[in-house]
N, C-alpha and C. Protein backbone atom coordinates (compact mmCIF):
# COMPACT_ATOMS: atom_id res chain seq x y z
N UNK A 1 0.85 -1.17 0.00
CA UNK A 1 0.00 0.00 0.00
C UNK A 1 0.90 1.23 0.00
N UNK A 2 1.00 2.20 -1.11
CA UNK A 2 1.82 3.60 -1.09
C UNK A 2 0.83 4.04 -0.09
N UNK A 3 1.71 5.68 -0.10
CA UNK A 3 1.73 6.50 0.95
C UNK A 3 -0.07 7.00 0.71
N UNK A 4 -0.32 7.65 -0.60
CA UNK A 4 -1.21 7.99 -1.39
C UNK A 4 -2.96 7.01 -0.41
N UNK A 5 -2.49 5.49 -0.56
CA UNK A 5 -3.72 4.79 -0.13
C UNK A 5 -3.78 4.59 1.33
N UNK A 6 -2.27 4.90 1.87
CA UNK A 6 -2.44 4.82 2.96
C UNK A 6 -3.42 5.80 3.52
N UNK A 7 -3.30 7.20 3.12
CA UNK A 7 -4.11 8.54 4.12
C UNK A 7 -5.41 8.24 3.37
N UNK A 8 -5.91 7.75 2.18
CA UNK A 8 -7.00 7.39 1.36
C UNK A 8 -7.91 6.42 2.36
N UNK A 9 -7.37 5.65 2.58
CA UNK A 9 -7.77 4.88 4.14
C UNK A 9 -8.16 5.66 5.41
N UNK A 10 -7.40 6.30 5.64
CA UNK A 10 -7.39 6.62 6.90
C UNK A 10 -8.72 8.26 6.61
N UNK A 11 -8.77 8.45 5.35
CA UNK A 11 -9.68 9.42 5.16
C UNK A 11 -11.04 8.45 5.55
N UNK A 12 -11.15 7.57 4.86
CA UNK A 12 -12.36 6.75 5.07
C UNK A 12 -12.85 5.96 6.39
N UNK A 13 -11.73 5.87 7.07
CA UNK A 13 -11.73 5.93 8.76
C UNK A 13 -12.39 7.17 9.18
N UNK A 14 -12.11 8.09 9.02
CA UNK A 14 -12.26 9.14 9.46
C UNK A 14 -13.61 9.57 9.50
N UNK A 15 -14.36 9.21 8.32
CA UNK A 15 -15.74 9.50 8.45
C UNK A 15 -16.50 8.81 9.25
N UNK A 16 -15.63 7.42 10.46
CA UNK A 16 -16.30 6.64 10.90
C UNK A 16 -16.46 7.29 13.14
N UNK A 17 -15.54 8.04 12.46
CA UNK A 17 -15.54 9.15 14.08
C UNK A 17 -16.66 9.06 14.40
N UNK A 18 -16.54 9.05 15.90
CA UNK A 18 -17.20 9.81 16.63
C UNK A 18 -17.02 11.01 17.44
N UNK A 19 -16.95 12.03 17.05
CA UNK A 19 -16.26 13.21 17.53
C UNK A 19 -17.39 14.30 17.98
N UNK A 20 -17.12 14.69 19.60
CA UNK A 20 -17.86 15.59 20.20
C UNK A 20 -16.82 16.88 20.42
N UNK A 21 -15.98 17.07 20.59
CA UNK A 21 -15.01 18.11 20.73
C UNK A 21 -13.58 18.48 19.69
N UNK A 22 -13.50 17.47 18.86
CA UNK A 22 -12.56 17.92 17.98
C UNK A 22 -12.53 17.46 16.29
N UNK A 23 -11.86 17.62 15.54
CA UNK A 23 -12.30 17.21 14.18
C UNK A 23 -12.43 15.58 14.13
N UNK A 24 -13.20 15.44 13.20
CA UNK A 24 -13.59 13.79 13.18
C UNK A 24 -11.44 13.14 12.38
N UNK A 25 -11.11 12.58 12.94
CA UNK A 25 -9.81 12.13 12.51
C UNK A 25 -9.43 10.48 12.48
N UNK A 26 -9.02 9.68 11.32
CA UNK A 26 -8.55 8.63 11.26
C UNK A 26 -7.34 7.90 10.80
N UNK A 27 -6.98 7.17 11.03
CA UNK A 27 -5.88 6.62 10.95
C UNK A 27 -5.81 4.76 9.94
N UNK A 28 -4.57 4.58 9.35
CA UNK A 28 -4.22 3.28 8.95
C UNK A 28 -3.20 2.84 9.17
N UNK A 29 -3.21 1.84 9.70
CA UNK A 29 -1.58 1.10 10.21
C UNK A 29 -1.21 -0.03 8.99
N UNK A 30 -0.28 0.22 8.57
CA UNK A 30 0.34 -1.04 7.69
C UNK A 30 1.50 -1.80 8.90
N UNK A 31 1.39 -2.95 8.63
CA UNK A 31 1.73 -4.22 9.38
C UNK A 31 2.89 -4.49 8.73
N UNK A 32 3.95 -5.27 9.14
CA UNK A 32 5.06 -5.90 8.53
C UNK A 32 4.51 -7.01 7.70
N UNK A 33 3.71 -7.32 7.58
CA UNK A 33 3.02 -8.60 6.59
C UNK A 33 2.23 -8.16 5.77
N UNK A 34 1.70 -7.06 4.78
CA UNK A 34 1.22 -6.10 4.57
C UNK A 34 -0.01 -6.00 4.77
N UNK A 35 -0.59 -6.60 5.65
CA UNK A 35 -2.10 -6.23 6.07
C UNK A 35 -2.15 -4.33 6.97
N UNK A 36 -3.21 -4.21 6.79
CA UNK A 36 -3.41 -2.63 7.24
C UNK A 36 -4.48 -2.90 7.83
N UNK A 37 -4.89 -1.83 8.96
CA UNK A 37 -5.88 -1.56 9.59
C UNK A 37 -5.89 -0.10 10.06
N UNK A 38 -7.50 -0.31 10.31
CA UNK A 38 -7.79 1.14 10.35
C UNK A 38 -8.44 1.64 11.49
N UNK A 39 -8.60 2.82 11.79
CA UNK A 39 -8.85 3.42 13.61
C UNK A 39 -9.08 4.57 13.07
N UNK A 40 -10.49 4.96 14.10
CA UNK A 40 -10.78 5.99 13.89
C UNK A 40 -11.23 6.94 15.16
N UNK A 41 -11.16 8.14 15.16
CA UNK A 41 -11.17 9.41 16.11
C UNK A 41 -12.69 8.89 17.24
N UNK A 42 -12.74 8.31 18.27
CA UNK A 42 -13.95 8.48 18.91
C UNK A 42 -13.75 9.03 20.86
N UNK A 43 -15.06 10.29 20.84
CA UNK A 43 -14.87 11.07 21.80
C UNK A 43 -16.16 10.93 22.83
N UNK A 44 -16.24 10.75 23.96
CA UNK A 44 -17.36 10.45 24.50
C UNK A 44 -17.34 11.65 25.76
N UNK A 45 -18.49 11.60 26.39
CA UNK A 45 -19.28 12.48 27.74
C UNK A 45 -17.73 12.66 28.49
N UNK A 46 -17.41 11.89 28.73
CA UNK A 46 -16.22 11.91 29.45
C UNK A 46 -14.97 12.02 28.59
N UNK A 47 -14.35 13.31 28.36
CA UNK A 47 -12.79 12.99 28.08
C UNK A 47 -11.62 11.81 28.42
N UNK A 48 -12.17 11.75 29.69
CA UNK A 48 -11.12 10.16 29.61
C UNK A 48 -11.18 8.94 28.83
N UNK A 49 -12.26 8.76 28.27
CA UNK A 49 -12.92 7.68 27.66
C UNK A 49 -12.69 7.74 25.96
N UNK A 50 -12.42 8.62 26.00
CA UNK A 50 -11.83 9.30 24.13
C UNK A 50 -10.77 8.33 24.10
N UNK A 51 -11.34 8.01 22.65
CA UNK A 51 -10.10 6.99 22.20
C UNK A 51 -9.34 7.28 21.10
N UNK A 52 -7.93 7.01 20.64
CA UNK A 52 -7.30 7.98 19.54
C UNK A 52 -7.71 6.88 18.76
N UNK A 53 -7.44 7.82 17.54
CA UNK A 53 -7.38 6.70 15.71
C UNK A 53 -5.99 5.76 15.84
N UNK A 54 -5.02 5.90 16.06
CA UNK A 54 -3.51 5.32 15.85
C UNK A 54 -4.27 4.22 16.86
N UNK A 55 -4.21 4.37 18.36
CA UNK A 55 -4.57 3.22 19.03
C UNK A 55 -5.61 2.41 18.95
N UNK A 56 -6.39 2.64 18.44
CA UNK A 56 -7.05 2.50 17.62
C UNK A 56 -7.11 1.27 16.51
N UNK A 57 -6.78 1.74 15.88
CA UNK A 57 -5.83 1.19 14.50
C UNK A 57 -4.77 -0.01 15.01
N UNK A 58 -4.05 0.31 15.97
CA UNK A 58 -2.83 -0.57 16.08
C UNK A 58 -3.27 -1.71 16.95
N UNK A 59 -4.83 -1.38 17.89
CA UNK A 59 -5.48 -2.71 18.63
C UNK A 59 -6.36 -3.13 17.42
N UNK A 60 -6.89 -2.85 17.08
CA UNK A 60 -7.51 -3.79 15.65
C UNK A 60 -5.99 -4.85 15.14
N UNK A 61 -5.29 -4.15 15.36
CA UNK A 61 -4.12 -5.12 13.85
C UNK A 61 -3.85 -5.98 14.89
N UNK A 62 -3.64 -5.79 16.37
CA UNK A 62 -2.94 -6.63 17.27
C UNK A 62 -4.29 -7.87 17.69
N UNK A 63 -5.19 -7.60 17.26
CA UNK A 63 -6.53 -8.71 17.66
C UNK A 63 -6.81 -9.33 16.42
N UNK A 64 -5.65 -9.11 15.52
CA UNK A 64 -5.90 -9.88 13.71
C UNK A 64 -4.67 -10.43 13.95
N UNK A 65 -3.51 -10.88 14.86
CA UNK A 65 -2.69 -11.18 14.59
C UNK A 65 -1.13 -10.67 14.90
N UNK A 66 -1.45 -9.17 14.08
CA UNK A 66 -0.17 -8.69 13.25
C UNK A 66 0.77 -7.73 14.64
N UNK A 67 1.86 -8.06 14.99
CA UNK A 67 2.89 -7.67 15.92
C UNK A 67 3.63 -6.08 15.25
N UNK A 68 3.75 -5.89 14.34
CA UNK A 68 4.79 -4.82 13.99
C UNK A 68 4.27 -3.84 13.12
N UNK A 69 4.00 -2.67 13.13
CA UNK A 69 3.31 -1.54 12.11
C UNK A 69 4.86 -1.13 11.48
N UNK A 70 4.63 -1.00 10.43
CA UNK A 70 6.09 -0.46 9.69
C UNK A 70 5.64 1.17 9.00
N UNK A 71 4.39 1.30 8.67
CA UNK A 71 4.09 2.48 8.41
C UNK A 71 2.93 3.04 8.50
N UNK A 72 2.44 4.30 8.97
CA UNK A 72 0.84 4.42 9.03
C UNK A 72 0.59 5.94 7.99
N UNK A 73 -0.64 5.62 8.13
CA UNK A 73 -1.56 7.28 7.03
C UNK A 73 -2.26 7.79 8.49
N UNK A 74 -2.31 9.16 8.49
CA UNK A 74 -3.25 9.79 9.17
C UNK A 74 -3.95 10.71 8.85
N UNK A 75 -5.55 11.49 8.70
CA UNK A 75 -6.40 11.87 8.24
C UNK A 75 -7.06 12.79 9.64
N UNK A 76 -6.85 13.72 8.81
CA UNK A 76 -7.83 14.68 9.65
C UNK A 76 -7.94 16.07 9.28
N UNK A 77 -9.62 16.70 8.71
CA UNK A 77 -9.54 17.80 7.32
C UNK A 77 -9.48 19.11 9.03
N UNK A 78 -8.11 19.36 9.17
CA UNK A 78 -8.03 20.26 10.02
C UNK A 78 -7.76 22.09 9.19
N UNK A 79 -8.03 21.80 7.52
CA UNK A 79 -7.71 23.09 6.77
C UNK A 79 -6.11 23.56 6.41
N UNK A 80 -5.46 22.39 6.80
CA UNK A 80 -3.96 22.34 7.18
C UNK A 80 -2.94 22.62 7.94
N UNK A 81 -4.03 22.81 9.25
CA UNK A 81 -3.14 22.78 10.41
C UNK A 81 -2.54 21.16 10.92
N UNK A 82 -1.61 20.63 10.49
CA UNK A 82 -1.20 19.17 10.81
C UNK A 82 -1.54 19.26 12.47
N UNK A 83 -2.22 18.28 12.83
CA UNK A 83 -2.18 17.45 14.57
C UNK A 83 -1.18 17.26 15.04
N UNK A 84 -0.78 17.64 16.49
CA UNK A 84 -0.15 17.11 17.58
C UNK A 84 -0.33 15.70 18.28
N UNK A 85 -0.32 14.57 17.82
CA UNK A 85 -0.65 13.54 18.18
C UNK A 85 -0.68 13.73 20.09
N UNK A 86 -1.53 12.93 20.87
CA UNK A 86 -1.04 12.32 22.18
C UNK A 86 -0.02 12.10 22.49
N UNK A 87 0.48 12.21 23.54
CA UNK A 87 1.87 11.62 24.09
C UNK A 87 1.74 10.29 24.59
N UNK A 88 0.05 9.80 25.07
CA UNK A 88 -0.02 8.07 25.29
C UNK A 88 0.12 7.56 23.52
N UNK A 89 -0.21 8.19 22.94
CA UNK A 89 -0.31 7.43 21.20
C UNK A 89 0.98 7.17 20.80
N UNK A 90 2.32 7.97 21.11
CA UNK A 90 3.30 7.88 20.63
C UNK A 90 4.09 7.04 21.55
N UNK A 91 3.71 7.49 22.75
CA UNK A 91 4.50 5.76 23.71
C UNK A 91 3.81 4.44 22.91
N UNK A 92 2.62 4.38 22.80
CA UNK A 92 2.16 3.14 22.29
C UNK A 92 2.69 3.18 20.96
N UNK A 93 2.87 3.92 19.77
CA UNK A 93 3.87 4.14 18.74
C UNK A 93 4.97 3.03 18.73
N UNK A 94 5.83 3.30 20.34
CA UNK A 94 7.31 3.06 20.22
C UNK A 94 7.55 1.60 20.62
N UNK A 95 6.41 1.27 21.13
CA UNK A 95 6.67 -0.48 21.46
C UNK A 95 5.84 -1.09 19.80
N UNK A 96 5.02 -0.48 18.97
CA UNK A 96 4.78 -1.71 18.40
C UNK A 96 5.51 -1.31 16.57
N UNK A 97 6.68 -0.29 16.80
CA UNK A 97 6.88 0.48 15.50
C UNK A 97 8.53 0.13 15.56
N UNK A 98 9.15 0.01 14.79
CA UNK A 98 10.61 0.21 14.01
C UNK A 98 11.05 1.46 14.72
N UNK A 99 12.45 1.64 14.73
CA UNK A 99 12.81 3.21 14.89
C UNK A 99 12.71 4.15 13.20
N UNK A 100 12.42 3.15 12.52
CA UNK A 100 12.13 3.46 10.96
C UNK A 100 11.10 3.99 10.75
N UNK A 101 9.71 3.62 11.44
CA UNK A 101 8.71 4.19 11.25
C UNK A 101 8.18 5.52 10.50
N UNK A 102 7.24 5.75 9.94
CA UNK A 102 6.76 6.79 9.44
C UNK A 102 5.82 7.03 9.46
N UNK A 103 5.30 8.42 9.59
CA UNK A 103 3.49 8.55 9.54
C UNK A 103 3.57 9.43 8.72
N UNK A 104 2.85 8.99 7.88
CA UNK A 104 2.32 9.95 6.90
C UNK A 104 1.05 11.10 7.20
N UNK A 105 1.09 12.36 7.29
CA UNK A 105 0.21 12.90 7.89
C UNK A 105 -0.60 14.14 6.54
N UNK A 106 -2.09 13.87 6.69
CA UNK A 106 -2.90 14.87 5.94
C UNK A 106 -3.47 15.47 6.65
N UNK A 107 -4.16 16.98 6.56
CA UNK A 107 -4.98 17.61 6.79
C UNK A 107 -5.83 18.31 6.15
N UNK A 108 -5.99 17.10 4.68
CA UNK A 108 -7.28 17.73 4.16
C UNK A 108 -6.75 18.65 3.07
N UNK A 109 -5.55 18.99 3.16
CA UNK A 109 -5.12 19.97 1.63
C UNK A 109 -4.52 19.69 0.68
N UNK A 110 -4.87 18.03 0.55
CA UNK A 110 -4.32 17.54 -0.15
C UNK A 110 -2.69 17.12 -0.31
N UNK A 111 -2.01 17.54 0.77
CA UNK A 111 -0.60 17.44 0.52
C UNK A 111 -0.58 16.73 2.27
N UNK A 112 0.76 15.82 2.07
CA UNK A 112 1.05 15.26 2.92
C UNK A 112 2.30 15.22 3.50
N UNK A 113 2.59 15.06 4.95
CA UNK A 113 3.86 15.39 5.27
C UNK A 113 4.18 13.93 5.76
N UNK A 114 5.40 13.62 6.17
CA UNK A 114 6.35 12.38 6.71
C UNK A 114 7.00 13.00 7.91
N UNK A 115 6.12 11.87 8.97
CA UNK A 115 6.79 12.46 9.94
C UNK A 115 7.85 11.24 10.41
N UNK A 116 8.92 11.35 11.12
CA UNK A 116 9.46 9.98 11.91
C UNK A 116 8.71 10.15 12.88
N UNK A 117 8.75 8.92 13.73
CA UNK A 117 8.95 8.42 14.77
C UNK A 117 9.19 9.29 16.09
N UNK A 118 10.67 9.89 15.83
CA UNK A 118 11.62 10.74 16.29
C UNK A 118 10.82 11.99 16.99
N UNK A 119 10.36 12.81 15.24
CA UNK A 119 10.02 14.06 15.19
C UNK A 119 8.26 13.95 15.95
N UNK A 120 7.25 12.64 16.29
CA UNK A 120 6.05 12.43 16.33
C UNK A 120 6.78 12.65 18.17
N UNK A 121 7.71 11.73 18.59
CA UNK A 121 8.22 12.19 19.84
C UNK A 121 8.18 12.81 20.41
N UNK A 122 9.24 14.30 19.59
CA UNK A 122 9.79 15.40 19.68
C UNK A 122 8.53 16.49 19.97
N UNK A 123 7.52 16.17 19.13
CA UNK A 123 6.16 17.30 19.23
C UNK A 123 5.18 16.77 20.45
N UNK A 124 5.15 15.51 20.32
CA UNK A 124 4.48 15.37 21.83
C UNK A 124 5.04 15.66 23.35
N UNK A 125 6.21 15.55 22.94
CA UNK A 125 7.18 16.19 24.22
C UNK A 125 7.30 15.07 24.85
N UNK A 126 7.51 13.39 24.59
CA UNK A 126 7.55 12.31 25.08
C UNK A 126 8.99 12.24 25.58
C-alpha cells in the first residue's frame, strides 16, 4: 500500500468518528506482513474515555494477529493545520513500530507530510 492509499484509508476511517469536541480524525496502520488496519477518532461524555485513531488502528491489527506496524496514514480535514498527536499514542507508537517508522500525515489539503517516529516524539514532548 503507497503513501497515497495509505491517508485514502485513513480518510475513510475518518468518516467513521465519533467526535464531540474535535475534528472527526482517522488513521491506517500497515503491518510488517502487509495487512493494514484502520482506527478511527472516537470522543465520549467523558474525556477520559476518548479513544485515539492510531490506538485505535494498532489494537484492531494486534486482535488480527499482526505484531509490527512499519508504516501508518493519518487523516484529519483540520484546513492544514497538521495534529499534535497524544503523548499516550506515541508511547504506544514506540513499542509496536521500528525506529524506521513513518506517519504519513494529511490535513485535508491535499498534501502530505512524513513524519518519523523521532520528530512524532519530539512534538508530543515524550
Amino acid at each position: 500500500m503507497d503513501d497515497r492509499n495509505l491517508v485514502a484509508v485513513a480518510e475513510q476511517a475518518a468518516a467513521t468518528s465519533l467526535g464531540q469536541r474535535g475534528p472527526l480524525a482517522g488513521c491506517t496502520a500497515l503491518a510488517d506482513d502487509g495487512r493494514h488496519y484502520r482506527g478511527c477518532r472516537l470522543e465520549f461524555d467523558d474525556p477520559a474515555d476518548d479513544l485515539c485513531p492510531i490506538v485505535n488502528a494498532i489494537a484492531a491489527s494486534r486482535v488480527d494477529g499482526s505484531r509490527r506496524i512499519v508504516r501508518a496514514g493519518y487523516y484529519t480535514p483540520t484546513s492544514g493545520q497538521l495534529p499534535v498527536f497524544p503523548a499516550a499514542s506515541i508511547r504506544v507508537l514506540e513499542q509496536v513500530t521500528n525506529p524506521d517508522f513513518v506517519m504519513i500525515v494529511s490535513a485535508g489539503s491535499g498534501q502530505f507530510v512524513e513524519k518519523t517516529l523521532a520528530e512524532l516524539r519530539q512534538e508530543a514532548s515524550v
